[in-house]
N, C-alpha and C. Protein backbone atom coordinates (compact mmCIF):
# COMPACT_ATOMS: atom_id res chain seq x y z
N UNK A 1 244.97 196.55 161.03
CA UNK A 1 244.05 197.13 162.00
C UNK A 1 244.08 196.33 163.32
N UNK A 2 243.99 194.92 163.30
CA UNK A 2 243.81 194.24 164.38
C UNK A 2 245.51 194.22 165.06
N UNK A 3 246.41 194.01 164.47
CA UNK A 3 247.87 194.73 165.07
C UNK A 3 247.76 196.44 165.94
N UNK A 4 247.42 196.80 165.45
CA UNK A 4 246.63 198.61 166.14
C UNK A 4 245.93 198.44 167.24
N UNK A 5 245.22 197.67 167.02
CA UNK A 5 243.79 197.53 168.34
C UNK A 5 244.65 196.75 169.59
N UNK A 6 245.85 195.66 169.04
CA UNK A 6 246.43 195.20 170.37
C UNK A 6 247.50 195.74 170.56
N UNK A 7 248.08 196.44 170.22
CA UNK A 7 249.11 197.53 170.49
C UNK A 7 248.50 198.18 171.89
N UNK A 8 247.45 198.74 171.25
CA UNK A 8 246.73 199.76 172.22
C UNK A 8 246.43 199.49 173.18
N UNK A 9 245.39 198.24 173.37
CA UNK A 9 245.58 197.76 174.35
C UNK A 9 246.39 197.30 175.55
N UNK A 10 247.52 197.15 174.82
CA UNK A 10 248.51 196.78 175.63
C UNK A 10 249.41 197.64 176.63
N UNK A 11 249.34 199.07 175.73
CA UNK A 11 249.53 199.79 176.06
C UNK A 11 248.80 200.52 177.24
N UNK A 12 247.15 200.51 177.17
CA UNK A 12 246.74 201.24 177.81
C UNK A 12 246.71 199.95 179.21
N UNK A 13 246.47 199.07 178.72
CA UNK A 13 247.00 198.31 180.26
C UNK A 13 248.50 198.42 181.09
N UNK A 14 249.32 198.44 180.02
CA UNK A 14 250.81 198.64 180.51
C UNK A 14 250.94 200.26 181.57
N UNK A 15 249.98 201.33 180.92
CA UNK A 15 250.13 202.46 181.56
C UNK A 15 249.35 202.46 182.97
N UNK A 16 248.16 201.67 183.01
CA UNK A 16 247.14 201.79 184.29
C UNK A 16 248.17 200.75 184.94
N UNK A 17 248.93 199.86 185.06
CA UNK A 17 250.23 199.23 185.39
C UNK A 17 251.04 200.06 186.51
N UNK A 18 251.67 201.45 185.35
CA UNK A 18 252.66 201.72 186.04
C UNK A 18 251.90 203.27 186.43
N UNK A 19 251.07 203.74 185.83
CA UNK A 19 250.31 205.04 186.84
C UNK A 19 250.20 204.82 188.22
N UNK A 20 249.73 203.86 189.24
CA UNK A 20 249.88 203.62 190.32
C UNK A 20 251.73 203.92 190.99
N UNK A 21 252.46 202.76 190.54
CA UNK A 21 253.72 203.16 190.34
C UNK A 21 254.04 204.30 190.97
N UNK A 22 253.66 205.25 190.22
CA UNK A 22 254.31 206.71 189.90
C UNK A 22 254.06 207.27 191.12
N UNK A 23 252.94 206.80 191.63
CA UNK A 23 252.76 208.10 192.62
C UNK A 23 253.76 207.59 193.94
N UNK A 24 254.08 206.51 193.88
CA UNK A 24 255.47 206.42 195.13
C UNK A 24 256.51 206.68 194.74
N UNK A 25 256.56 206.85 193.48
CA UNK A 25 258.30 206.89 192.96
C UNK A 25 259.12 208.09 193.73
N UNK A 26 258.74 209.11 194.31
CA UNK A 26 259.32 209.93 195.30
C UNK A 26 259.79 209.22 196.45
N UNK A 27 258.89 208.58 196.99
CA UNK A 27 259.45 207.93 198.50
C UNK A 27 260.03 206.30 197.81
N UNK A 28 259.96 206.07 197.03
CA UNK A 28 260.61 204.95 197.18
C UNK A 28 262.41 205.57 196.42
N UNK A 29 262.53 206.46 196.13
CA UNK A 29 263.83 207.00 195.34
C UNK A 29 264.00 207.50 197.39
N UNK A 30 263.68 208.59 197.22
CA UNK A 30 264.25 209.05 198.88
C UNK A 30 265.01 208.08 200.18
N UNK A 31 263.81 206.27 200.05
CA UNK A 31 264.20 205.68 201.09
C UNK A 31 265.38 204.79 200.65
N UNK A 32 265.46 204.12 199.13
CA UNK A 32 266.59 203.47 198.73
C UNK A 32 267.48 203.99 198.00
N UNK A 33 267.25 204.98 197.12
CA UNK A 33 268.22 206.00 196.21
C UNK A 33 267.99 205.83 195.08
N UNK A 34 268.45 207.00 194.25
CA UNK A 34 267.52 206.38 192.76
C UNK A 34 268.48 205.51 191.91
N UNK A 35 269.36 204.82 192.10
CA UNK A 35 269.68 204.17 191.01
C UNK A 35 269.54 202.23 191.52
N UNK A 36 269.19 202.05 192.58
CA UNK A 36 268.51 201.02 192.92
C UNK A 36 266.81 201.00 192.27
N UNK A 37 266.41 202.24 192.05
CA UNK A 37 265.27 202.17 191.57
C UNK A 37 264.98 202.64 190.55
N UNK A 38 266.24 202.83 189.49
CA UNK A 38 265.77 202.60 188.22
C UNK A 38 266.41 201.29 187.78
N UNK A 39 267.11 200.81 188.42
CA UNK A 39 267.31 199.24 188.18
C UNK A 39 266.51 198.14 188.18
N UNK A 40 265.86 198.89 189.14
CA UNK A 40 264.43 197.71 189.70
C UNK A 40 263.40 197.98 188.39
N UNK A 41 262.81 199.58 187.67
CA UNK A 41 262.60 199.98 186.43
C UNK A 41 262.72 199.20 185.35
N UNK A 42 264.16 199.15 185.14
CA UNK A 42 264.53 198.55 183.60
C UNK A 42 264.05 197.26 183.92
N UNK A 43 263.95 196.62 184.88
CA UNK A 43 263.78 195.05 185.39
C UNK A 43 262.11 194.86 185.34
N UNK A 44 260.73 195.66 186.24
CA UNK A 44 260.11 195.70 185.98
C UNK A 44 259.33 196.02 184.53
N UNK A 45 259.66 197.17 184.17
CA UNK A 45 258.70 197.72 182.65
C UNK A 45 258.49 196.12 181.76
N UNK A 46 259.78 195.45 181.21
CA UNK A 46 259.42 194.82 180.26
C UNK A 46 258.70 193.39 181.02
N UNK A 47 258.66 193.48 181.86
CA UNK A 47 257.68 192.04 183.49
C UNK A 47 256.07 192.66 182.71
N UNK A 48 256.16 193.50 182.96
CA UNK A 48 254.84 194.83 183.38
C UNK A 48 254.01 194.14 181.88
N UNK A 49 254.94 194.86 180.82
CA UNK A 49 254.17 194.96 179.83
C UNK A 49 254.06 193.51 178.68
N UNK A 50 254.86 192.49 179.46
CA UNK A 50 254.85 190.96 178.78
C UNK A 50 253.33 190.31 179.45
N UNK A 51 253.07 191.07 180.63
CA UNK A 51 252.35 190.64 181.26
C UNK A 51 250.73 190.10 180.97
N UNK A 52 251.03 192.00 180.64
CA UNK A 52 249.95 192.70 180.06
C UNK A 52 249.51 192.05 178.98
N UNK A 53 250.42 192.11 177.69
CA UNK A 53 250.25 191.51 176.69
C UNK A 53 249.76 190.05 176.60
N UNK A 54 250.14 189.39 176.95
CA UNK A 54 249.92 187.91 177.39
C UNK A 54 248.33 188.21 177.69
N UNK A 55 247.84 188.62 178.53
CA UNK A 55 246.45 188.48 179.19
C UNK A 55 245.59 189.36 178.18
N UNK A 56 246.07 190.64 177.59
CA UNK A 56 245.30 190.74 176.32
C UNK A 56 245.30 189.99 175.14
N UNK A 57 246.32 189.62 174.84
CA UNK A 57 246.22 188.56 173.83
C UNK A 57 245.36 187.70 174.10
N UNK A 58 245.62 186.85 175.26
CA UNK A 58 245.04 185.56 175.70
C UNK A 58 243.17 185.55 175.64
N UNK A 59 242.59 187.21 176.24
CA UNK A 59 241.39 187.39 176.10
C UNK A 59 240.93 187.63 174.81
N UNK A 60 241.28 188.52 174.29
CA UNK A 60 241.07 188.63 172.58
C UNK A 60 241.30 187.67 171.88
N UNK A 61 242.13 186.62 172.12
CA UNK A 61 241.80 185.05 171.08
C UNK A 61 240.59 184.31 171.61
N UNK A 62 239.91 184.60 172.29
CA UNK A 62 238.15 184.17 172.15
C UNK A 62 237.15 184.97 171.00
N UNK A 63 236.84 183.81 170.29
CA UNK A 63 235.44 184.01 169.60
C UNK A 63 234.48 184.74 169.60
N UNK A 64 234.25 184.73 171.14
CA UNK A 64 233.16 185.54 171.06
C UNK A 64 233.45 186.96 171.26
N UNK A 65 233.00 188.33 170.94
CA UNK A 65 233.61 189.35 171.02
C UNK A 65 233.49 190.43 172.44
N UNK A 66 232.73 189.69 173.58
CA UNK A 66 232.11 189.98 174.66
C UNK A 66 232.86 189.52 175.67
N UNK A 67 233.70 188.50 175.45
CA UNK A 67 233.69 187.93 176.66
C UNK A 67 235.13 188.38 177.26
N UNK A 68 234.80 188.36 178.48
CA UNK A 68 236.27 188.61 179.74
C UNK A 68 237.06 187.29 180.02
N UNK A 69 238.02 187.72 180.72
CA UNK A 69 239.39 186.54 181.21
C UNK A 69 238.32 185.02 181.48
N UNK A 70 237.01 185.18 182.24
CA UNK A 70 236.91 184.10 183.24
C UNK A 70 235.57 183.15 181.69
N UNK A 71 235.24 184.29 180.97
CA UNK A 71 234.74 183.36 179.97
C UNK A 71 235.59 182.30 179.42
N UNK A 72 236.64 183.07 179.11
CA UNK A 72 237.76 182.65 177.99
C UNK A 72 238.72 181.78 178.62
N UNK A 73 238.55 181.83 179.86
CA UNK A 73 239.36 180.72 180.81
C UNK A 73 238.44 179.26 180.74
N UNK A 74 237.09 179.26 180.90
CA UNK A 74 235.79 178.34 181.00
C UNK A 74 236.50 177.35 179.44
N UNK A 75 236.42 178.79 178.72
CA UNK A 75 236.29 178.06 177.35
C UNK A 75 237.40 177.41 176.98
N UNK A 76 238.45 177.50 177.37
CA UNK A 76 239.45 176.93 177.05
C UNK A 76 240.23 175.88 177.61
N UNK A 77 239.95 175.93 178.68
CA UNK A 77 240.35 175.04 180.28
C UNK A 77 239.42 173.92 181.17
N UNK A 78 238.24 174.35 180.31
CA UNK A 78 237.22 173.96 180.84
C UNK A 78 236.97 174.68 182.41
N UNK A 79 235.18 174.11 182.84
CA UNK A 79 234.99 174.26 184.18
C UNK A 79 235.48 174.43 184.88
N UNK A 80 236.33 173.71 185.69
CA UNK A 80 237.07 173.41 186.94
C UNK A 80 238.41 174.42 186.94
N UNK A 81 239.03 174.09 185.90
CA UNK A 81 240.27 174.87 185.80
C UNK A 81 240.15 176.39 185.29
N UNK A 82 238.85 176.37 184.74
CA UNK A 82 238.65 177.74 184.84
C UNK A 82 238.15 178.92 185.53
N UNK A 83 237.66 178.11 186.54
CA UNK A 83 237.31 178.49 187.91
C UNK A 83 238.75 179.03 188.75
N UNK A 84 239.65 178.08 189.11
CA UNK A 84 240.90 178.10 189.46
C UNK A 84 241.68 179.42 188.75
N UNK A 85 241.45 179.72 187.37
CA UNK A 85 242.36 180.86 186.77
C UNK A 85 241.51 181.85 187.51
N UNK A 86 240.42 182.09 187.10
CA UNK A 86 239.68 183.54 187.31
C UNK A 86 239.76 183.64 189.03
N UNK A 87 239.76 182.74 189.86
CA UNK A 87 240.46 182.92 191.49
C UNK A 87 241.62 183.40 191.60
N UNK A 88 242.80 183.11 191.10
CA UNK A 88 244.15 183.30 190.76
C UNK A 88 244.15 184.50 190.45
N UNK A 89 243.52 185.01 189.33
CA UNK A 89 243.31 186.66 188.86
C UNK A 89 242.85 186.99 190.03
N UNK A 90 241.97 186.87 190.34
CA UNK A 90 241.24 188.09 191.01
C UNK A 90 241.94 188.48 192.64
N UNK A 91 243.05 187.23 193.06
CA UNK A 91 243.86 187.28 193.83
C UNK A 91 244.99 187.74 193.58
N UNK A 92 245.38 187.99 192.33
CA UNK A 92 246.35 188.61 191.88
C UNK A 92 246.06 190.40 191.12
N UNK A 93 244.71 190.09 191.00
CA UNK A 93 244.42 191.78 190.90
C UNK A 93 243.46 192.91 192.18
N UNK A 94 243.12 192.21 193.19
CA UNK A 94 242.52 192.78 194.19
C UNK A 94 243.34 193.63 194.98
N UNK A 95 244.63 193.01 195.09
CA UNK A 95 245.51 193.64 196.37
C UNK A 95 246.11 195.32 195.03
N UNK A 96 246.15 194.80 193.73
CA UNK A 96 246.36 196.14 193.38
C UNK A 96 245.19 197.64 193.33
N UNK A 97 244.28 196.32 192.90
CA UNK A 97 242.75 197.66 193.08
C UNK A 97 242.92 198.38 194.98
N UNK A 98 243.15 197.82 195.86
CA UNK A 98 243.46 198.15 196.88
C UNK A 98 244.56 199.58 197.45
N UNK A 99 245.71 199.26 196.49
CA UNK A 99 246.06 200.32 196.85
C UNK A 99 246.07 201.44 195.65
């Protein structure tokens, strides 16, 4: 069961990933051609979804069954450095909520 539950997860992060993606894949095939950009594809997907995995894993190995990245960063890294991760995230996930 718990193999199922992170599958899924991973998945459904891997897809909100590349749904954004999708909606340029017209103009970005038109301006470079498509086989530069399914190269860039096979190169991204498995980036995408190691990614993913990693950061679900990493949150789901906390104890408690509530908690997000910046708990589970506190708890593991302590204070200081866990301050530093959850900045890092949120600098690394803002510019995507953006577009």
């Amino acid at each position: 069961m718990h193999r199922r539950l992170e599958t899924n997860w991973s998945v459904s992060l891997f897809g909100t990933a590349v749904g954004a993606g999708v909606l340029f894949l017209p103009i970005n095939a038109g301006l470079g051609g498509l086989w530069p950009l399914l190269i860039v594809t096979v190169l991204i997907g498995p980036m995408t979804y190691f990614s993913h995995r990693a950061l679900s894993r990493f949150v789901c190995a906390s104890p408690e069954p509530r908690a997000d990245i910046t708990v589970v960063a506190r708890t593991n890294f302590g204070e200081g450095a866990g301050r530093l991760i959850t900045v890092l995230y949120f600098l690394a996930v803002y510019p995507i909520v953006l577009i």
